[in-house]
N, C-alpha and C. Protein backbone atom coordinates (compact mmCIF):
# COMPACT_ATOMS: atom_id res chain seq x y z
N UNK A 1 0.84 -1.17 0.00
CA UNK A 1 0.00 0.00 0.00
C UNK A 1 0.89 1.24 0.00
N UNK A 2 0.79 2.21 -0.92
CA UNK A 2 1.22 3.47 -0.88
C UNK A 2 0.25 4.28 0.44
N UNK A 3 1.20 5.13 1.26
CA UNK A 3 1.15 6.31 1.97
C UNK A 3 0.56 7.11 0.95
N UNK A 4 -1.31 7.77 1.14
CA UNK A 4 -1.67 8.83 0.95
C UNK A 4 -1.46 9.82 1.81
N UNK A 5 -0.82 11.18 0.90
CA UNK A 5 0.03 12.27 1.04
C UNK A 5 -0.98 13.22 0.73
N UNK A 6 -1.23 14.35 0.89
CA UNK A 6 -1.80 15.76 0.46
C UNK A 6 -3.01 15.70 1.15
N UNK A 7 -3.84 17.01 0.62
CA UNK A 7 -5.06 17.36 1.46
C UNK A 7 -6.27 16.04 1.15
N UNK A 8 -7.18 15.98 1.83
CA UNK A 8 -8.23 15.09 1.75
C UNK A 8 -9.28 16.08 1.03
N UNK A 9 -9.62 15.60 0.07
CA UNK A 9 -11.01 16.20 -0.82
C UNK A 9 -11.98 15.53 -0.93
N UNK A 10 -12.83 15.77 -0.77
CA UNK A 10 -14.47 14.88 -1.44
C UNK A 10 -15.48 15.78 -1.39
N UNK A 11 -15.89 16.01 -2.66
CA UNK A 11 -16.90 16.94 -3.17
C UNK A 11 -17.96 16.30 -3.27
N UNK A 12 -19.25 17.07 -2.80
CA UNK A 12 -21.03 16.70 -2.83
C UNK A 12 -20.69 15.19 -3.94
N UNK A 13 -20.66 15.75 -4.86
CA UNK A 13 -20.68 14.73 -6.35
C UNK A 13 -20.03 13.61 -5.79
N UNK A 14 -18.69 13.75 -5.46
CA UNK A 14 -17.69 12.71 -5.30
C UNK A 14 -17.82 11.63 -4.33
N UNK A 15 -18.87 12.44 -3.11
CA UNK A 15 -19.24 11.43 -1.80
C UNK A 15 -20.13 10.52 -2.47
N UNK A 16 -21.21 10.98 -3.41
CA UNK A 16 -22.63 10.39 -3.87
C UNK A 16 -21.61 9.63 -4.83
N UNK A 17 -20.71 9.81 -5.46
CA UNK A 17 -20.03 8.24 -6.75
C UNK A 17 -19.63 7.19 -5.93
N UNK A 18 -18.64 7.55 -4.80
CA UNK A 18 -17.84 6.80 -3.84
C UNK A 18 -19.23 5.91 -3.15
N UNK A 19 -19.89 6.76 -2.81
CA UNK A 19 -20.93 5.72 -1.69
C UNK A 19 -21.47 4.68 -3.03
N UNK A 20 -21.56 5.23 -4.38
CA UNK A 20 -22.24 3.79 -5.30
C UNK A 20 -21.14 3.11 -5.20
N UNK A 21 -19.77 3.30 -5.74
CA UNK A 21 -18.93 2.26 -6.08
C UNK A 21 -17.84 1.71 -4.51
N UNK A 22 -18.34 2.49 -3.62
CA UNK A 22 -17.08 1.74 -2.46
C UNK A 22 -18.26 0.73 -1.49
N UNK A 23 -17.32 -0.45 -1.06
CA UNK A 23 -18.44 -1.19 -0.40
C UNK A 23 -18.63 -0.70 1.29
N UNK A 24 -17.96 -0.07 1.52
CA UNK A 24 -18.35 0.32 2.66
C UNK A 24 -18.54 1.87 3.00
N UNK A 25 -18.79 2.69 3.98
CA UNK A 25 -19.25 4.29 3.89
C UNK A 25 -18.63 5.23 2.94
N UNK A 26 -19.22 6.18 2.36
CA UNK A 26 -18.58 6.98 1.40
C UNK A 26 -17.99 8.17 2.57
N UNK A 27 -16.94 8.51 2.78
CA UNK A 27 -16.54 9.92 3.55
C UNK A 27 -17.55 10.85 3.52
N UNK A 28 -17.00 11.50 4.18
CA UNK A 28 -18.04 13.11 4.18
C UNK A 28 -17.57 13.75 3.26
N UNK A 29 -18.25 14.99 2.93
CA UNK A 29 -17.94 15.99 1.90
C UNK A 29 -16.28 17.10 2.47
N UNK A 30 -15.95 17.34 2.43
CA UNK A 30 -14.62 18.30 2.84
C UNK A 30 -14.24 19.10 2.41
N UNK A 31 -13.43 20.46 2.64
CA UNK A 31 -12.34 21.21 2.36
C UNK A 31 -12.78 21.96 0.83
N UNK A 32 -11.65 22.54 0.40
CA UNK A 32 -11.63 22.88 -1.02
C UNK A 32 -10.86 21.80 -1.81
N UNK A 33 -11.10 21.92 -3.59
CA UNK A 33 -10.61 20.82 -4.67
C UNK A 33 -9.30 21.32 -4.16
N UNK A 34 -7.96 20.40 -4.18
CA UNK A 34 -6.76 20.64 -4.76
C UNK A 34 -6.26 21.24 -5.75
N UNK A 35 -7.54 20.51 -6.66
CA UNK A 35 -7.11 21.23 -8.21
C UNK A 35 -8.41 21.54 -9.05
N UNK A 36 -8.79 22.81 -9.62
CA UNK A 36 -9.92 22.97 -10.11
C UNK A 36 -9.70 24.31 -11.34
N UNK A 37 -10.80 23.75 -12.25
CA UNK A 37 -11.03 24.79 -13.21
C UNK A 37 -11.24 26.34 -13.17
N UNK A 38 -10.81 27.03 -13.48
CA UNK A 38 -11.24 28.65 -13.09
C UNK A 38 -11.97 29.28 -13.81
N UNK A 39 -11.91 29.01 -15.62
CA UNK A 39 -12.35 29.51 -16.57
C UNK A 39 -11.88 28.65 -17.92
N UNK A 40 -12.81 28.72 -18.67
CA UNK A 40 -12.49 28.20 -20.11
C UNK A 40 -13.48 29.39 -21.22
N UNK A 41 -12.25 30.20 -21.15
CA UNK A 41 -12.69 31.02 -22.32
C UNK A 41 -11.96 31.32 -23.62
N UNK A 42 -12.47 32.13 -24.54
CA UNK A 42 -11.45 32.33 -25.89
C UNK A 42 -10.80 33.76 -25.08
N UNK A 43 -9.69 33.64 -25.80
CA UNK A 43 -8.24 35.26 -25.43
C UNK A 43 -9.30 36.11 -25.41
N UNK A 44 -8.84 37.33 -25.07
CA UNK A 44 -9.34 38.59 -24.94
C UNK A 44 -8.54 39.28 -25.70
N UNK A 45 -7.85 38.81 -26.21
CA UNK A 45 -6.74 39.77 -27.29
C UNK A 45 -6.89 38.77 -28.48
N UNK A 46 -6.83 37.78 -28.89
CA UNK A 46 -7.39 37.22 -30.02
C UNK A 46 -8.70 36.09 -30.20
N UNK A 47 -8.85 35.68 -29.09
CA UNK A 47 -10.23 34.45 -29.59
C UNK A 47 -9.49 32.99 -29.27
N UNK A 48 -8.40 33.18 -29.15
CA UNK A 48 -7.83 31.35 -29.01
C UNK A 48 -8.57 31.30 -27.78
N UNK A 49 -8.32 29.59 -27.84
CA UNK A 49 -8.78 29.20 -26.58
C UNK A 49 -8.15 29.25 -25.49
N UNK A 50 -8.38 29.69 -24.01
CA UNK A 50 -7.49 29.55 -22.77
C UNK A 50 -8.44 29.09 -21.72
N UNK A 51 -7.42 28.41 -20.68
CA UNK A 51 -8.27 27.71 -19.54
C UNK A 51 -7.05 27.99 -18.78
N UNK A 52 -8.23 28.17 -17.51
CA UNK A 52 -7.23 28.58 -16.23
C UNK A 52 -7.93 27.78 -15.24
N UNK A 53 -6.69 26.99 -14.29
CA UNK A 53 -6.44 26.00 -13.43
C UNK A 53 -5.86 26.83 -12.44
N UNK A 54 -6.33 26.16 -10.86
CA UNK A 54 -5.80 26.46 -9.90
C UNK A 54 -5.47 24.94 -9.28
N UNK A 55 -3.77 24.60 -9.08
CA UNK A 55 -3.34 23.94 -8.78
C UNK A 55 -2.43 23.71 -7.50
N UNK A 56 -3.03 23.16 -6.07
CA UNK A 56 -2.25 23.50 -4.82
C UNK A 56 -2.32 25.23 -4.42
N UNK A 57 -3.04 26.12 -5.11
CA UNK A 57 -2.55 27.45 -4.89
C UNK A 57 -2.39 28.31 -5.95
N UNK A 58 -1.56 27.75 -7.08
CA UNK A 58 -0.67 28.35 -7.91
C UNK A 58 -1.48 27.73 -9.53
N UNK A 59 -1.30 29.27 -10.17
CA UNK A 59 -2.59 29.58 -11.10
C UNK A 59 -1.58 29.34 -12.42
N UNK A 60 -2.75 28.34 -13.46
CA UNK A 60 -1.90 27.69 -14.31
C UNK A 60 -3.08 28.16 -15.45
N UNK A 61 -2.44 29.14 -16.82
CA UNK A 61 -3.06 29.56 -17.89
C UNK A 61 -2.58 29.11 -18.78
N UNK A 62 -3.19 28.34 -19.86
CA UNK A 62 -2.47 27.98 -20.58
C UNK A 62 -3.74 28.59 -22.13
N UNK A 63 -3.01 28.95 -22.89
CA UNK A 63 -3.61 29.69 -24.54
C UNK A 63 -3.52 28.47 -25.49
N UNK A 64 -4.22 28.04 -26.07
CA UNK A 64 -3.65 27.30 -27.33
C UNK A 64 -4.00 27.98 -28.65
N UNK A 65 -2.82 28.17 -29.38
CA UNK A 65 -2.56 28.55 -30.96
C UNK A 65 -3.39 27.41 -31.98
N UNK A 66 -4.03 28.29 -32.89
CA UNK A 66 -4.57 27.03 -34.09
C UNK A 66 -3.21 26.35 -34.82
N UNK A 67 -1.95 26.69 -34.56
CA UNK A 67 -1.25 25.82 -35.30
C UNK A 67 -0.51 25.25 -34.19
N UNK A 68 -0.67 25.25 -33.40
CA UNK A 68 -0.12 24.05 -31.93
C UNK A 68 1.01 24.74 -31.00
N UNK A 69 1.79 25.73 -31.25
CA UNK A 69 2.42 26.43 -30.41
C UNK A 69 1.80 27.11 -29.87
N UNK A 70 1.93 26.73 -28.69
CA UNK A 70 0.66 27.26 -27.59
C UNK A 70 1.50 27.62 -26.46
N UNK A 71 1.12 28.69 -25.59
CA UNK A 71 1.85 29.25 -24.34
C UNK A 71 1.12 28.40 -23.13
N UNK A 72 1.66 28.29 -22.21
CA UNK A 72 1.61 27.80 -20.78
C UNK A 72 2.02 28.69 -19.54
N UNK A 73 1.43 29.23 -18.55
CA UNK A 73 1.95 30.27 -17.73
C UNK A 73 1.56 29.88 -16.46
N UNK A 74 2.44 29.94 -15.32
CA UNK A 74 2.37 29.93 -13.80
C UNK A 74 2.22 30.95 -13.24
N UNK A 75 1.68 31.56 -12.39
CA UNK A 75 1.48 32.38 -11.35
C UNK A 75 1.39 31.95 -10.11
N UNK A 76 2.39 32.34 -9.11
CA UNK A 76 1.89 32.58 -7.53
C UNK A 76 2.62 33.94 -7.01
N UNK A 77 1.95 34.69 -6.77
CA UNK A 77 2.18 35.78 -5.91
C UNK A 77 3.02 36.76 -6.61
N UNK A 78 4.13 37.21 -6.12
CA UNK A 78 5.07 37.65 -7.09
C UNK A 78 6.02 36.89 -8.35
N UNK A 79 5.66 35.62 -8.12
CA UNK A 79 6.68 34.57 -8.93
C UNK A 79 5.91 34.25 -9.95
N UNK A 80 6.20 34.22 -11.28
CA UNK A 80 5.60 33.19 -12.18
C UNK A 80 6.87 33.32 -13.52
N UNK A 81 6.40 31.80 -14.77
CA UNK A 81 6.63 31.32 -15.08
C UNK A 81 6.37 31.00 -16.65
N UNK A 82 6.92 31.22 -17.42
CA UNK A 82 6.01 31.05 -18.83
C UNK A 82 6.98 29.65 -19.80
N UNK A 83 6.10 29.34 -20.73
CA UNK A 83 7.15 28.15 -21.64
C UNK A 83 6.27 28.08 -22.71
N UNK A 84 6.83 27.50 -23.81
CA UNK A 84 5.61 27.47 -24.96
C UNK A 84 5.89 25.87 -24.83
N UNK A 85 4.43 25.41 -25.53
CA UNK A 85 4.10 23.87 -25.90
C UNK A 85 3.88 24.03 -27.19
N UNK A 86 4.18 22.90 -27.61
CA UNK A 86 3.58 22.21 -29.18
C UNK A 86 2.48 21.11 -28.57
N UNK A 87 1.44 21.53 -29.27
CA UNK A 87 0.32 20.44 -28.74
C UNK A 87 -0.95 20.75 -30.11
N UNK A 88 -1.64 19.40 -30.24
CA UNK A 88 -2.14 18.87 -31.56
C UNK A 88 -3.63 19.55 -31.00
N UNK A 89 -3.88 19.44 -29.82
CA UNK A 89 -4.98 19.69 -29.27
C UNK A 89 -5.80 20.35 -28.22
N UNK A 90 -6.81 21.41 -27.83
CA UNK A 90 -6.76 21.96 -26.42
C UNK A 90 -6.60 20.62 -24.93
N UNK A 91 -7.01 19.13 -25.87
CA UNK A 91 -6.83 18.05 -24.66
C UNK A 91 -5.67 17.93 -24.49
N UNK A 92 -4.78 17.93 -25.43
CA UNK A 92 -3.38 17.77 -25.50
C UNK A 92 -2.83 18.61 -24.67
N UNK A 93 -2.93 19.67 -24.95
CA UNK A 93 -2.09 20.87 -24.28
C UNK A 93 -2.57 20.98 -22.91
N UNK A 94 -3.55 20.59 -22.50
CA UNK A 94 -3.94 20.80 -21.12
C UNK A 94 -2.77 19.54 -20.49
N UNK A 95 -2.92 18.57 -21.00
CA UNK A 95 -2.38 17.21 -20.75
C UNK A 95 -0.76 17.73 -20.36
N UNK A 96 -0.20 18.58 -21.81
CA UNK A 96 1.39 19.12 -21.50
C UNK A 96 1.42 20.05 -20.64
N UNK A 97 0.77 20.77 -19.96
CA UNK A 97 0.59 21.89 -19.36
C UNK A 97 0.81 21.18 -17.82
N UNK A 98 -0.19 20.59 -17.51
CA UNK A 98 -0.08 19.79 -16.06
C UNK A 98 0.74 19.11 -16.26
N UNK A 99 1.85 18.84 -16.99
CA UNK A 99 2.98 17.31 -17.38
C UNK A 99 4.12 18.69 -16.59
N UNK A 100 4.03 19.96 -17.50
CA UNK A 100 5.25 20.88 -17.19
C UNK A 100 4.92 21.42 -15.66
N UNK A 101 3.86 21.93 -15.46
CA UNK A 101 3.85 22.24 -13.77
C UNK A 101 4.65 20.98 -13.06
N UNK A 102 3.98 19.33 -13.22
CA UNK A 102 4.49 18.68 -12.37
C UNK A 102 5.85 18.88 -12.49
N UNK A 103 6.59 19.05 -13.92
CA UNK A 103 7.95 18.71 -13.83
C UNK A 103 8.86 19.88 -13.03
N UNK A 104 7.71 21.25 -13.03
CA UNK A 104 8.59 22.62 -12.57
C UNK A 104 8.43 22.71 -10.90
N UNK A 105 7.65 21.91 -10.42
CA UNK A 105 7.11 21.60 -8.96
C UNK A 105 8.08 20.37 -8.55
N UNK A 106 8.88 19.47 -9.32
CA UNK A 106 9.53 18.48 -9.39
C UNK A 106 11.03 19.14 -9.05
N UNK A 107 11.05 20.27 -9.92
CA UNK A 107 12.56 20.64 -9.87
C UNK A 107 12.71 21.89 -9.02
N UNK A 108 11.51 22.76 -8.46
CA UNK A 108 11.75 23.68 -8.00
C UNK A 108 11.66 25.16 -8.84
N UNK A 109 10.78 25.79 -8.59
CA UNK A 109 10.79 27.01 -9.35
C UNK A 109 11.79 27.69 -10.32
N UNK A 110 13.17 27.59 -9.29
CA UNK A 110 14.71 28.30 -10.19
C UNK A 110 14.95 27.75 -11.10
N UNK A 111 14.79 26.18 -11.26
CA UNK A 111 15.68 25.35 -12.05
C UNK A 111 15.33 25.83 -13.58
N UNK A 112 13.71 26.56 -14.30
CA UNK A 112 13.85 26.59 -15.59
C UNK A 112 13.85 28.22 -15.46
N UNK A 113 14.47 28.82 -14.55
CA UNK A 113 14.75 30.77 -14.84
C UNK A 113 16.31 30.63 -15.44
């Protein structure tokens, strides 16, 4: 058995799935998501698509380009972070987007300044 690590979540929705599929009590409801959607809208300066994630705290925007070079951006507080992706798709790029947070949360903020 792996050691569960981080905050405990269970949302209205999530208690009512858990109580169908677990055989014994579903938890209570708790806390805030870890990780949740903020917005899925088109740019305000051109129409692409962008979605903004709040992850542990720290606010993750990512734009996607119709030809796949697409920006990715971090924010917390005074610190943030930008990188471009190549991605085929807005699923894609969301997919590379949370791949690069984990890897910049992996190495520590400095390691890609």
């Amino acid at each position: 058995m792996v050691d569960f690590i981080g905050q405990h979540f269970v949302s209205t929705d999530g208690a009512e799935v858990l109580g169908d599929l677990r055989v014994g009590a579903a938890p209570e409801v708790t806390g805030s998501a870890p990780i949740a959607m903020l917005a899925r809208v088109p740019s305000d300066e051109c129409g692409c698509p962008e979605e903004v994630w709040r992850l542990n705290g720290i606010d993750l925007l990512f734009h996607f380009e119709e030809d796949g070079s697409s920006e990715a951006f971090l924010f917390a507080g005074d610190w943030e972070l930008e990188t471009t992706l190549q991605a085929r798709s807005l699923d894609d790029l969301r997919a590379k987007a949370f791949q690069w947070f984990a890897d910049v949360m992996d190495t520590g903020p400095g390691a890609e300044e």
